[in-house]
C-alpha atoms as a PDB file:
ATOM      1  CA  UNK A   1       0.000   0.000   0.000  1.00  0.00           C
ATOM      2  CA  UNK A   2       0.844   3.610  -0.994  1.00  0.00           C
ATOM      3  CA  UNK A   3       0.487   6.568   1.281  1.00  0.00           C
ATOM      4  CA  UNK A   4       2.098   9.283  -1.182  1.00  0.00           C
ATOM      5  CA  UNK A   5       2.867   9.839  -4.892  1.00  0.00           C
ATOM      6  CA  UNK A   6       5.316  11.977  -5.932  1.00  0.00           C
ATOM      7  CA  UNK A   7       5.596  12.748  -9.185  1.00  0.00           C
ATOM      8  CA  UNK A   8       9.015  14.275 -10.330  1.00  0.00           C
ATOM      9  CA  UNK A   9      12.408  14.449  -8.337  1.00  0.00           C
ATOM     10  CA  UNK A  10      13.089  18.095  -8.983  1.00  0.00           C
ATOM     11  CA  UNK A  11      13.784  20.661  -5.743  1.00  0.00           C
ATOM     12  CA  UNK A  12       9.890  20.574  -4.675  1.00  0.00           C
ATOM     13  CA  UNK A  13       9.332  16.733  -5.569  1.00  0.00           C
ATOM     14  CA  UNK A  14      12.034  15.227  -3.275  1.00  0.00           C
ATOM     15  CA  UNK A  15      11.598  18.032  -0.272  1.00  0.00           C
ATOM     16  CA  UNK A  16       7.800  16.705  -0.299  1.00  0.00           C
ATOM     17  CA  UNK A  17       9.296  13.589  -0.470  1.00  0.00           C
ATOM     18  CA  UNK A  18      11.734  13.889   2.242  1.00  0.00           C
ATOM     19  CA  UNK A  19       8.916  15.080   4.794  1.00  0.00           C
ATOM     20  CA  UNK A  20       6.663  12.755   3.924  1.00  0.00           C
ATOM     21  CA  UNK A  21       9.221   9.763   4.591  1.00  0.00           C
ATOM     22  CA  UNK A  22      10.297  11.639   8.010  1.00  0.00           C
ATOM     23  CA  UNK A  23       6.447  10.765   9.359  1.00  0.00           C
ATOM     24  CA  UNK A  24       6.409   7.329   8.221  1.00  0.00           C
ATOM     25  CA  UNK A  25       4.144   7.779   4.986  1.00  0.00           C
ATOM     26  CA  UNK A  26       4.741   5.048   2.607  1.00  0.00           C
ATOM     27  CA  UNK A  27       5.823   7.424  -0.782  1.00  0.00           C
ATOM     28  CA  UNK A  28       6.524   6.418  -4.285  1.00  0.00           C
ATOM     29  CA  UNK A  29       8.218   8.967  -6.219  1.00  0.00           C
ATOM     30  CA  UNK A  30       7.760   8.570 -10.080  1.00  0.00           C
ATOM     31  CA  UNK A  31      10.009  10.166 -12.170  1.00  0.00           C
ATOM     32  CA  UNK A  32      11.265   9.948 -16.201  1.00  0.00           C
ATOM     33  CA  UNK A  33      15.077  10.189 -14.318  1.00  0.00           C
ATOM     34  CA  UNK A  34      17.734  11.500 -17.217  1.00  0.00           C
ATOM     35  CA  UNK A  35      20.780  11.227 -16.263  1.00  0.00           C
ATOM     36  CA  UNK A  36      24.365  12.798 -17.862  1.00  0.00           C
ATOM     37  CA  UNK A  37      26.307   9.460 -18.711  1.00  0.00           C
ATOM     38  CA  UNK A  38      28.762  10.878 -20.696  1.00  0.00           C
ATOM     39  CA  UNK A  39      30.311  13.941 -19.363  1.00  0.00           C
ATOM     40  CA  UNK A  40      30.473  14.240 -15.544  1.00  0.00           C
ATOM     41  CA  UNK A  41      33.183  11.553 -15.025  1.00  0.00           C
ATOM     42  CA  UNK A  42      35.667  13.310 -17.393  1.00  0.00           C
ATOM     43  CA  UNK A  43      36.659  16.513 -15.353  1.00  0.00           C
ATOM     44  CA  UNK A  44      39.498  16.185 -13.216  1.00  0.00           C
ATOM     45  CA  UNK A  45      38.986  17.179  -9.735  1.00  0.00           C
ATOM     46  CA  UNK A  46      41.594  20.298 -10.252  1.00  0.00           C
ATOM     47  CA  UNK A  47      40.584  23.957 -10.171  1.00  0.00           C
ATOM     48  CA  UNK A  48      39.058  25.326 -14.155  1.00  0.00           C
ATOM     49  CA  UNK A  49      42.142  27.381 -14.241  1.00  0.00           C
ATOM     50  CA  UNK A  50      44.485  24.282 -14.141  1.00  0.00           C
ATOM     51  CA  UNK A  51      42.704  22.015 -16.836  1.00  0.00           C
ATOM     52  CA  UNK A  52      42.746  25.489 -19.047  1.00  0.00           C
ATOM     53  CA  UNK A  53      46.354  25.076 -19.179  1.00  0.00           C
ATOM     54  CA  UNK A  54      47.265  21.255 -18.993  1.00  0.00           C
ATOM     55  CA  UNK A  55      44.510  19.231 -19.670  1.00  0.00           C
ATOM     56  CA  UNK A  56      44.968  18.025 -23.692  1.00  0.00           C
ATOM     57  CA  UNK A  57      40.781  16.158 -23.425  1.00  0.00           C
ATOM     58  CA  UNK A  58      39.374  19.252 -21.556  1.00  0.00           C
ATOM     59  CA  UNK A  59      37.486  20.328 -25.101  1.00  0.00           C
ATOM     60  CA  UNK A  60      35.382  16.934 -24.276  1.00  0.00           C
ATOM     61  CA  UNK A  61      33.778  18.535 -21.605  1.00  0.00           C
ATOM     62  CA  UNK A  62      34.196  21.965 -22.111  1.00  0.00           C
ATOM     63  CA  UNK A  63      32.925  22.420 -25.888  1.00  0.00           C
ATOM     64  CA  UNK A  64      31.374  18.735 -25.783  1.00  0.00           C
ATOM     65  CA  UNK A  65      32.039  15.628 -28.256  1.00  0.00           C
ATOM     66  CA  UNK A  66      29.638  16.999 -30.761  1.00  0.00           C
ATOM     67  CA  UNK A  67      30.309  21.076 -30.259  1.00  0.00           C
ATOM     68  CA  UNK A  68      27.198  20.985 -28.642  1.00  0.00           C
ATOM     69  CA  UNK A  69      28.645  24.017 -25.867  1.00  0.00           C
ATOM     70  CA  UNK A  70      28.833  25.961 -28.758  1.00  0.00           C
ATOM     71  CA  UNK A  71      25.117  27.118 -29.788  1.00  0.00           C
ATOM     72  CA  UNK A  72      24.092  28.016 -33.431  1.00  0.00           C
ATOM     73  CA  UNK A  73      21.424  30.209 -34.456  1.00  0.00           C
ATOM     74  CA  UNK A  74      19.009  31.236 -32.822  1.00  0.00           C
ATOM     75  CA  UNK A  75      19.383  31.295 -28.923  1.00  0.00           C
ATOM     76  CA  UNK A  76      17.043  28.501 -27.282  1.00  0.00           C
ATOM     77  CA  UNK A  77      15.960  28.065 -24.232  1.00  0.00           C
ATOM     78  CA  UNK A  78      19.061  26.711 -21.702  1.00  0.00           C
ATOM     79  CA  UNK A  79      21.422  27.642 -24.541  1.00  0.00           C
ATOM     80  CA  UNK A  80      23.779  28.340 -21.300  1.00  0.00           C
ATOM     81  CA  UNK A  81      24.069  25.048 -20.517  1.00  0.00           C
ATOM     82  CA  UNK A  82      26.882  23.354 -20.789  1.00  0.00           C
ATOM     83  CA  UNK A  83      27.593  19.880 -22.404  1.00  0.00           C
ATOM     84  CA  UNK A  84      27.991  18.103 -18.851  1.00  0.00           C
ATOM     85  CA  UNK A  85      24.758  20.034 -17.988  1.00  0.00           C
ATOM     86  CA  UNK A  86      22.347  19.930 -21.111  1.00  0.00           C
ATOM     87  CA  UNK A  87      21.123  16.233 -20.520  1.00  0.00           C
ATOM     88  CA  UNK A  88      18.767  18.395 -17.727  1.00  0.00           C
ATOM     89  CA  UNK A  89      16.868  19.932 -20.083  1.00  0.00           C
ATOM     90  CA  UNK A  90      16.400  17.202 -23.114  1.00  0.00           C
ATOM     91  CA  UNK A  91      13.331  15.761 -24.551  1.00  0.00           C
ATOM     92  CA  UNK A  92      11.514  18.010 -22.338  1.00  0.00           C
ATOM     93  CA  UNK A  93      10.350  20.654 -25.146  1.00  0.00           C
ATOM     94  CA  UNK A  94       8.681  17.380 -27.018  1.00  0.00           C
ATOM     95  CA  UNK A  95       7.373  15.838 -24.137  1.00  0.00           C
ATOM     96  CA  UNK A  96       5.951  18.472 -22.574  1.00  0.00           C
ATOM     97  CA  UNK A  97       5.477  21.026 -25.604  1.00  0.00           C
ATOM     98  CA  UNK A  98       4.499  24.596 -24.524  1.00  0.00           C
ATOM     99  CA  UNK A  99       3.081  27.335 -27.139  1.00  0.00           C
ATOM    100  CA  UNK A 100       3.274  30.680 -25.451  1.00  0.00           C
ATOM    101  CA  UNK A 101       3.711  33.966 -27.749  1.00  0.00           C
ATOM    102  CA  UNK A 102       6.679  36.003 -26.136  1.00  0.00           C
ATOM    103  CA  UNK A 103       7.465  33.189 -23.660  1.00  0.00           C
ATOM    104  CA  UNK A 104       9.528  30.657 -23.265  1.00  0.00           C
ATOM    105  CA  UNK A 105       9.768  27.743 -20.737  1.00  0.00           C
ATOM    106  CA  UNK A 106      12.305  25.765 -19.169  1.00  0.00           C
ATOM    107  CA  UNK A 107      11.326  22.177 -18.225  1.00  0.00           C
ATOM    108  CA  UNK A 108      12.921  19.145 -17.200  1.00  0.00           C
ATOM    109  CA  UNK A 109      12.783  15.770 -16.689  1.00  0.00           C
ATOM    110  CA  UNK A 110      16.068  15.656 -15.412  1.00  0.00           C
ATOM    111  CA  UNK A 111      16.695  13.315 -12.256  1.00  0.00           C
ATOM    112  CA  UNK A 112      16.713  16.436  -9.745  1.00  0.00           C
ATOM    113  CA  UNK A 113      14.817  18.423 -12.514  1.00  0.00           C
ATOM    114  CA  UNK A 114      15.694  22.308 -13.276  1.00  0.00           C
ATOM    115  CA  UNK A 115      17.293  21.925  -9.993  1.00  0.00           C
ATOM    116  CA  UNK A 116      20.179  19.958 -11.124  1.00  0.00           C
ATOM    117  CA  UNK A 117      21.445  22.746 -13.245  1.00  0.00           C
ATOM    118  CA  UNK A 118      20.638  25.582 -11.165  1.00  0.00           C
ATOM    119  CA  UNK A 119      22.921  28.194  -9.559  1.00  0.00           C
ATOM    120  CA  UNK A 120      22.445  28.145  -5.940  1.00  0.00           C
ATOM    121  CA  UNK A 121      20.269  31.059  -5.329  1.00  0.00           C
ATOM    122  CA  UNK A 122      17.848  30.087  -2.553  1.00  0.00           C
ATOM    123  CA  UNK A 123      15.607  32.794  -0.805  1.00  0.00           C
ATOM    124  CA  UNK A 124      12.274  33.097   1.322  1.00  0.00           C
ATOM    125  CA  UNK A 125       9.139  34.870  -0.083  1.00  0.00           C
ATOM    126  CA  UNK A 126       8.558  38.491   1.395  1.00  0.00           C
ATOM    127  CA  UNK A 127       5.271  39.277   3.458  1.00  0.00           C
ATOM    128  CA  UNK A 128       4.023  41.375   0.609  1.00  0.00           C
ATOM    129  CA  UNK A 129       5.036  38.364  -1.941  1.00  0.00           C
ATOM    130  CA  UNK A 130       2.590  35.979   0.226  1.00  0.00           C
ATOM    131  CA  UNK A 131      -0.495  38.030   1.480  1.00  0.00           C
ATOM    132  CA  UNK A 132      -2.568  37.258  -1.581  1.00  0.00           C
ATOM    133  CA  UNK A 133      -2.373  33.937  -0.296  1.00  0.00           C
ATOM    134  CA  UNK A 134      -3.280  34.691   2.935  1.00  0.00           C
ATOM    135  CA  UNK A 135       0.475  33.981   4.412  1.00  0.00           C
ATOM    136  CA  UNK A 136       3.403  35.575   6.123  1.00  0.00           C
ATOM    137  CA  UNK A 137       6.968  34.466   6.242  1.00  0.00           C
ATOM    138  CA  UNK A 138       6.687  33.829   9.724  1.00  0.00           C
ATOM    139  CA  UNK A 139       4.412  31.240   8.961  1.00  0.00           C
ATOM    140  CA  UNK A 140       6.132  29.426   6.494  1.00  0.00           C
ATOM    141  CA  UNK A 141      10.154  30.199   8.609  1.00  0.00           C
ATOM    142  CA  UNK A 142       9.449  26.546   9.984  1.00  0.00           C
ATOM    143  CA  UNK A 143       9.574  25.039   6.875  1.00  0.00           C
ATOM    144  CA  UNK A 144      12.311  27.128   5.236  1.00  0.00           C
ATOM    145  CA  UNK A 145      14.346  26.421   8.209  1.00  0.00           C
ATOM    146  CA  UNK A 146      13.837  22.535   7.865  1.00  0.00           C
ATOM    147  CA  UNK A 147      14.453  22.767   4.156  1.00  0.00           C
ATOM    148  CA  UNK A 148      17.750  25.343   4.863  1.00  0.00           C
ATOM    149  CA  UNK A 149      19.315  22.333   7.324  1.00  0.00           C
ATOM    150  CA  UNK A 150      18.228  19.968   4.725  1.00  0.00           C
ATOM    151  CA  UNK A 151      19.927  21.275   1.604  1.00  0.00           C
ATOM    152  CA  UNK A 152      22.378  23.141   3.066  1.00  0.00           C
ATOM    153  CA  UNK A 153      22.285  26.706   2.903  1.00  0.00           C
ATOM    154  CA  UNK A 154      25.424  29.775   3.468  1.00  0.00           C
ATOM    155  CA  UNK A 155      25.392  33.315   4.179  1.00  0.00           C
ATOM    156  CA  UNK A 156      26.195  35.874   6.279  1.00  0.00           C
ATOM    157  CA  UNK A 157      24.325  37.575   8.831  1.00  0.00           C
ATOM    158  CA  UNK A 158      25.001  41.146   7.458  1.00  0.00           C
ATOM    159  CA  UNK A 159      22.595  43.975   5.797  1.00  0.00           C
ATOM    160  CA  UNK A 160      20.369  41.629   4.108  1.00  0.00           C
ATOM    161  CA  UNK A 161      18.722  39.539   7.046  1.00  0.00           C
ATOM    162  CA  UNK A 162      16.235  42.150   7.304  1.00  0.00           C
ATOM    163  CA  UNK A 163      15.315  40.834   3.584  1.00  0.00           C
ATOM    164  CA  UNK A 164      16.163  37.378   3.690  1.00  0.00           C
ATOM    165  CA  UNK A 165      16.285  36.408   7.455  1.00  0.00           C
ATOM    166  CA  UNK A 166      18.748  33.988   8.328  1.00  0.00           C
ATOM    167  CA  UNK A 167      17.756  30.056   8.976  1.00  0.00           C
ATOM    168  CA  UNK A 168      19.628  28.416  12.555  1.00  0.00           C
ATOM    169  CA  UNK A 169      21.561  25.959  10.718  1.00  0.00           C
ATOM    170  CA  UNK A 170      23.151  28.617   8.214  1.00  0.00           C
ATOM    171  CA  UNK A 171      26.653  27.852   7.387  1.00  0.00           C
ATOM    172  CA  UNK A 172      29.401  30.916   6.866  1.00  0.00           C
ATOM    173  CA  UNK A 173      29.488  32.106   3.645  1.00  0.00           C
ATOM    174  CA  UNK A 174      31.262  31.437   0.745  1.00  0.00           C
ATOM    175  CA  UNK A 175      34.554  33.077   0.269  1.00  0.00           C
ATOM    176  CA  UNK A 176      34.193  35.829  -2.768  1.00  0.00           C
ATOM    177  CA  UNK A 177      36.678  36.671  -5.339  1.00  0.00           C
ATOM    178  CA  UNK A 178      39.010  40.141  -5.393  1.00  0.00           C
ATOM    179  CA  UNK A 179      36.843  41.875  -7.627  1.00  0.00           C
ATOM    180  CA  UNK A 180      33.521  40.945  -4.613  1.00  0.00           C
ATOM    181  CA  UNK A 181      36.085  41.907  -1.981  1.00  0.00           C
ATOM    182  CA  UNK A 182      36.401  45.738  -3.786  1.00  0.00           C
ATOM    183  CA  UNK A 183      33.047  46.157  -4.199  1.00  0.00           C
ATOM    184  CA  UNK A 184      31.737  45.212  -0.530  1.00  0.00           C
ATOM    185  CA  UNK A 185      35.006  47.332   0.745  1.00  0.00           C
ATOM    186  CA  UNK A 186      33.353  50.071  -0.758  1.00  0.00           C
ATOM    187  CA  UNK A 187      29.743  49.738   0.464  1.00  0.00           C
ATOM    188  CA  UNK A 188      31.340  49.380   4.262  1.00  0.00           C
ATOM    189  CA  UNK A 189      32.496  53.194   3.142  1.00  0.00           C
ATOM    190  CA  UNK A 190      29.718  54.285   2.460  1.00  0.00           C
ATOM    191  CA  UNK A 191      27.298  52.104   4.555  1.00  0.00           C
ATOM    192  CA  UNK A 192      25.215  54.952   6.018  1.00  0.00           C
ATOM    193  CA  UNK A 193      24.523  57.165   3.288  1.00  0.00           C
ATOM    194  CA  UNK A 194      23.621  54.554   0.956  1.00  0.00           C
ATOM    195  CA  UNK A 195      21.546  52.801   3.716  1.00  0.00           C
ATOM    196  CA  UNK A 196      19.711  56.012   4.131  1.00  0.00           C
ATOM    197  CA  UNK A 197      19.089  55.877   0.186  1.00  0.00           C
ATOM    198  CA  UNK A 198      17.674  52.504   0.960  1.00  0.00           C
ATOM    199  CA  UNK A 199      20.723  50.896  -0.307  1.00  0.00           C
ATOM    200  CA  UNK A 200      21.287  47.851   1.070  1.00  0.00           C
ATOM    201  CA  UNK A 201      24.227  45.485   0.025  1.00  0.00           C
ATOM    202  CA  UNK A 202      25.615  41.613   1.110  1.00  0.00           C
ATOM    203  CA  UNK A 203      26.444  38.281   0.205  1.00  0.00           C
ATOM    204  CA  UNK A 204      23.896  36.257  -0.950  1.00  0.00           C
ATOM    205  CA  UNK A 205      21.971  33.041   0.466  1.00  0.00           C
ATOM    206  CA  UNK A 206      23.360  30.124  -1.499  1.00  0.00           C
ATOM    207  CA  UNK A 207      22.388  26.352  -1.353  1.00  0.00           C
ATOM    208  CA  UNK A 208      25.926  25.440  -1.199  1.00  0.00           C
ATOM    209  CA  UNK A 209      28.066  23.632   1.221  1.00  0.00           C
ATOM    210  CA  UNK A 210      30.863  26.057   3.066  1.00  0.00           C
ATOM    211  CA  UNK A 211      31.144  23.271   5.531  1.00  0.00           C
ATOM    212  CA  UNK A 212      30.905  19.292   5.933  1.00  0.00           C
ATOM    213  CA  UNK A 213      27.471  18.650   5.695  1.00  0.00           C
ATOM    214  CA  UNK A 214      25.023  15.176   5.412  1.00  0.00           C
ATOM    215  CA  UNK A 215      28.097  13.815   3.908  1.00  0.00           C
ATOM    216  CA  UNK A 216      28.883  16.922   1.445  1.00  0.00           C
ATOM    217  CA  UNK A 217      31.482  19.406   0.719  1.00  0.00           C
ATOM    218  CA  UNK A 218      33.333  21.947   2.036  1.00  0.00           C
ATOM    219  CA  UNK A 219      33.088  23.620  -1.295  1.00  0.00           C
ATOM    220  CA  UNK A 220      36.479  23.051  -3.177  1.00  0.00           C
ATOM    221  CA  UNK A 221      36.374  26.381  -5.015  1.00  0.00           C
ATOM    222  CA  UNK A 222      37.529  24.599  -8.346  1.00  0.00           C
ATOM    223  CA  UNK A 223      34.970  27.121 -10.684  1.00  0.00           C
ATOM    224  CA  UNK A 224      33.702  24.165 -12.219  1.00  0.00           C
ATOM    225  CA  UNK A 225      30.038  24.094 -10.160  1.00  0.00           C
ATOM    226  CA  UNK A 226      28.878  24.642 -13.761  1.00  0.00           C
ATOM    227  CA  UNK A 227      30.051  21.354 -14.807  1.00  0.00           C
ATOM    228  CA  UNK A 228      30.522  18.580 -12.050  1.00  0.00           C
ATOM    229  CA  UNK A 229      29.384  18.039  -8.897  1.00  0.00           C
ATOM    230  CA  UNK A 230      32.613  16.039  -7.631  1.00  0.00           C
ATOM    231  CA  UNK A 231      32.512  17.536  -3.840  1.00  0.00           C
ATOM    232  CA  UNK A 232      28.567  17.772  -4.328  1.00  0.00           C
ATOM    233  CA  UNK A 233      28.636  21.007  -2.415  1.00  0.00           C
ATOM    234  CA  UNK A 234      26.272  22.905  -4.475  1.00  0.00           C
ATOM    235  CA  UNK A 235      22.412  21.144  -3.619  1.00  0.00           C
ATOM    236  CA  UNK A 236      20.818  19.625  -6.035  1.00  0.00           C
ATOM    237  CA  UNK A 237      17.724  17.579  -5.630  1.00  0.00           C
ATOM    238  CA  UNK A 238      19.408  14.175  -6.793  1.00  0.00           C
ATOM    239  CA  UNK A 239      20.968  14.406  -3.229  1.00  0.00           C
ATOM    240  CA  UNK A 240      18.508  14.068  -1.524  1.00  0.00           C
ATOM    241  CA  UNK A 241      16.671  11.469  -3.773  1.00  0.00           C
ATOM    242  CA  UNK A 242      20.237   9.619  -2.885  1.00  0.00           C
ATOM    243  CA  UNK A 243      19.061   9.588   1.134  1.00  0.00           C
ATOM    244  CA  UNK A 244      15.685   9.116   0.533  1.00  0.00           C
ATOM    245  CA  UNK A 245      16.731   5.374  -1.340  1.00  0.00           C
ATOM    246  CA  UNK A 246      17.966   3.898   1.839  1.00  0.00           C
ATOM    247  CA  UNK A 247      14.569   4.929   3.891  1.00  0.00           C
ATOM    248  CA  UNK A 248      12.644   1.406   3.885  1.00  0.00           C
ATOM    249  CA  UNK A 249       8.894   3.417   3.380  1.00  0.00           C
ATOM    250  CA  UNK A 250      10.137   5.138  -0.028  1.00  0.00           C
ATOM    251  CA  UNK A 251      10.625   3.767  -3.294  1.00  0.00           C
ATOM    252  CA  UNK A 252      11.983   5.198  -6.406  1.00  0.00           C
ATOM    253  CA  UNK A 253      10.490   4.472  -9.724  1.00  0.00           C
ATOM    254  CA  UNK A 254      12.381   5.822 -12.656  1.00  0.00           C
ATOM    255  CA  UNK A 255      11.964   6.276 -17.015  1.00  0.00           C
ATOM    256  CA  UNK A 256       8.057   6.652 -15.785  1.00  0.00           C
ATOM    257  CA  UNK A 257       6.639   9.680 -18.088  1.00  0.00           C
ATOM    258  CA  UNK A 258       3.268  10.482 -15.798  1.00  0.00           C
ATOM    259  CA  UNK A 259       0.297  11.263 -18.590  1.00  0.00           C
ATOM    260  CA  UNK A 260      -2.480  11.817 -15.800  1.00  0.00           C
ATOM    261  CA  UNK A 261      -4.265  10.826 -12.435  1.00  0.00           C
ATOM    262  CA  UNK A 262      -7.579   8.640 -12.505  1.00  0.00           C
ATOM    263  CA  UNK A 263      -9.655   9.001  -8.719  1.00  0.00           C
ATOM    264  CA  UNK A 264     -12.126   6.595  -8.103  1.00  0.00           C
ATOM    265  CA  UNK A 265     -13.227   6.919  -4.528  1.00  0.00           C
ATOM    266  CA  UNK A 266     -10.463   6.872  -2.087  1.00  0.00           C
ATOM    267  CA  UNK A 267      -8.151   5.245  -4.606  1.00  0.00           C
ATOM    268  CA  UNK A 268      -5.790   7.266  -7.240  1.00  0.00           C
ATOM    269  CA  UNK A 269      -4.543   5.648 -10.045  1.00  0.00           C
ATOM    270  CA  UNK A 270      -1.563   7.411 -12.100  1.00  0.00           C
ATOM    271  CA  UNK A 271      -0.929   6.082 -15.801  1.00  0.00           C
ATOM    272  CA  UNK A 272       1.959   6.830 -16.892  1.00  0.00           C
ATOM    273  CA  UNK A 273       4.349   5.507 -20.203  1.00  0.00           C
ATOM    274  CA  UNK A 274       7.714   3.720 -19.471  1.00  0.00           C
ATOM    275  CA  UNK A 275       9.940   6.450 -21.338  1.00  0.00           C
ATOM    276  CA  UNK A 276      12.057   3.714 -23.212  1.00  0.00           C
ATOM    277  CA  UNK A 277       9.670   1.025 -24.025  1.00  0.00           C
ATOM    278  CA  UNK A 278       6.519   3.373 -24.597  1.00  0.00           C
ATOM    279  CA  UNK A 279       4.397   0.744 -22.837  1.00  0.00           C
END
């Protein structure tokens, strides 16, 4: 018997997961699960700067086996992807085709979805954000907390907590660059008057690793988060799909493309197509 069905293991998939499985719901997550089999286990575990220089295969990853780093034409949607990266967003615009004058969607049916490819950026809603819905960040700070110590989130508790308010299990963050270390020199300057402007500057709230954490990182600043995940600092959702397999109440079903749900009482039937077999 089946509590839970989950389809998808992208960011909100496998956190809905991951609760559910905390309180002893039986869940099945159902997902279509591409995976990058060709690229990931090529780059060396040396800093980008390093394999620039010495490494004679680093156009394999870098440009990919068929150029396909280096867009054509006209600029598509995830054209920033690179080859290691681009298996996250494939098949999705036939699978899931969407016709939208002016717009443009990204989709995935990546195992960890959009959030395998994603930058880091993690934030809470503002008040004004969520009082259409009837919410305030206070009542959702529970959650982002739990989430934060899940994932793994680092910042700095400097001029933009009173924006993005800072979870208990926040890790220091990240060291910046020279250029960062100019720029935020600057603002210390000039703190007050641009403050009074309503000027407010600071490092941002990451989903990255600064520290050991759930068997992750420290971030190895290598500059190749864009590429591999060897330290798996950065979060994405595959992670935690990785501790949800050894829970005993969840089970993972993968190449599962969900067409719809049928509800018949108390019972809910999904039918979905095996993505190789089409069955």
């Amino acid at each position: 018997m089946t509590d839970v069905i989950v389809v998808g293991s992208g960011p909100g998939g496998v956190n809905a997961a991951a609760a559910l499985v905390a309180a002893g719901r039986r869940v099945v997550l159902l997902d279509y699960g591409n995976e990058d089999r060709r690229y990931a286990s090529l780059v060396p575990h040396e800093p980008f700067s390093a394999l620039r220089r010495g490494d004679a295969a680093q156009h394999r990853y870098f440009l990919g086996d068929r150029f396909e780093g280096i867009p054509f034409g006209r600029v598509r949607v995830g054209a920033q992807l690179t080859p290691p990266r681009q298996y996250v967003m494939a098949e999705a615009a036939d699978r899931i085709p969407v016709d939208a004058d002016g717009f443009s969607a990204s989709m995935s049916l990546a195992r960890g979805g959009l959030g395998a490819a994603w930058s880091a950026g993690v934030f809470p809603f503002t008040d004004d954000e969520l009082a259409a819905m009837g919410l305030r960040v206070a009542d959702l700070q529970p959650h982002y907390d739990a989430v934060a110590e899940r994932i793994g989130v680092a910042g700095d508790r400097d001029d933009l907590a009173q924006f993005f308010p800072p979870s208990p299990s926040m890790m220091p963050a990240l060291e910046v660059d020279t250029s960062t270390e100019i720029v935020l020199d600057r603002y210390e300057r000039r703190r007050e008057r641009l403050n009074a402007d309503g000027f407010f500057l600071g490092r941002p709230r990451l989903a990255a690793c600064s520290r050991s954490h759930r068997g992750r990182g420290p971030h190895a600043y290598l500059e190749l988060c864009y590429w591999a995940d060897m330290d798996r600092s950065v979060y994405r959702p595959q992670w935690t799909l990785d501790e949800l397999a050894r829970a005993p109440n969840f089970t993972y079903v993968s190449r599962r493309f969900v067409e719809r749900f049928e509800e018949a009482g108390d019972v809910v039937r999904v039918r979905a197509t095996h993505a190789d077999t089409g069955t």
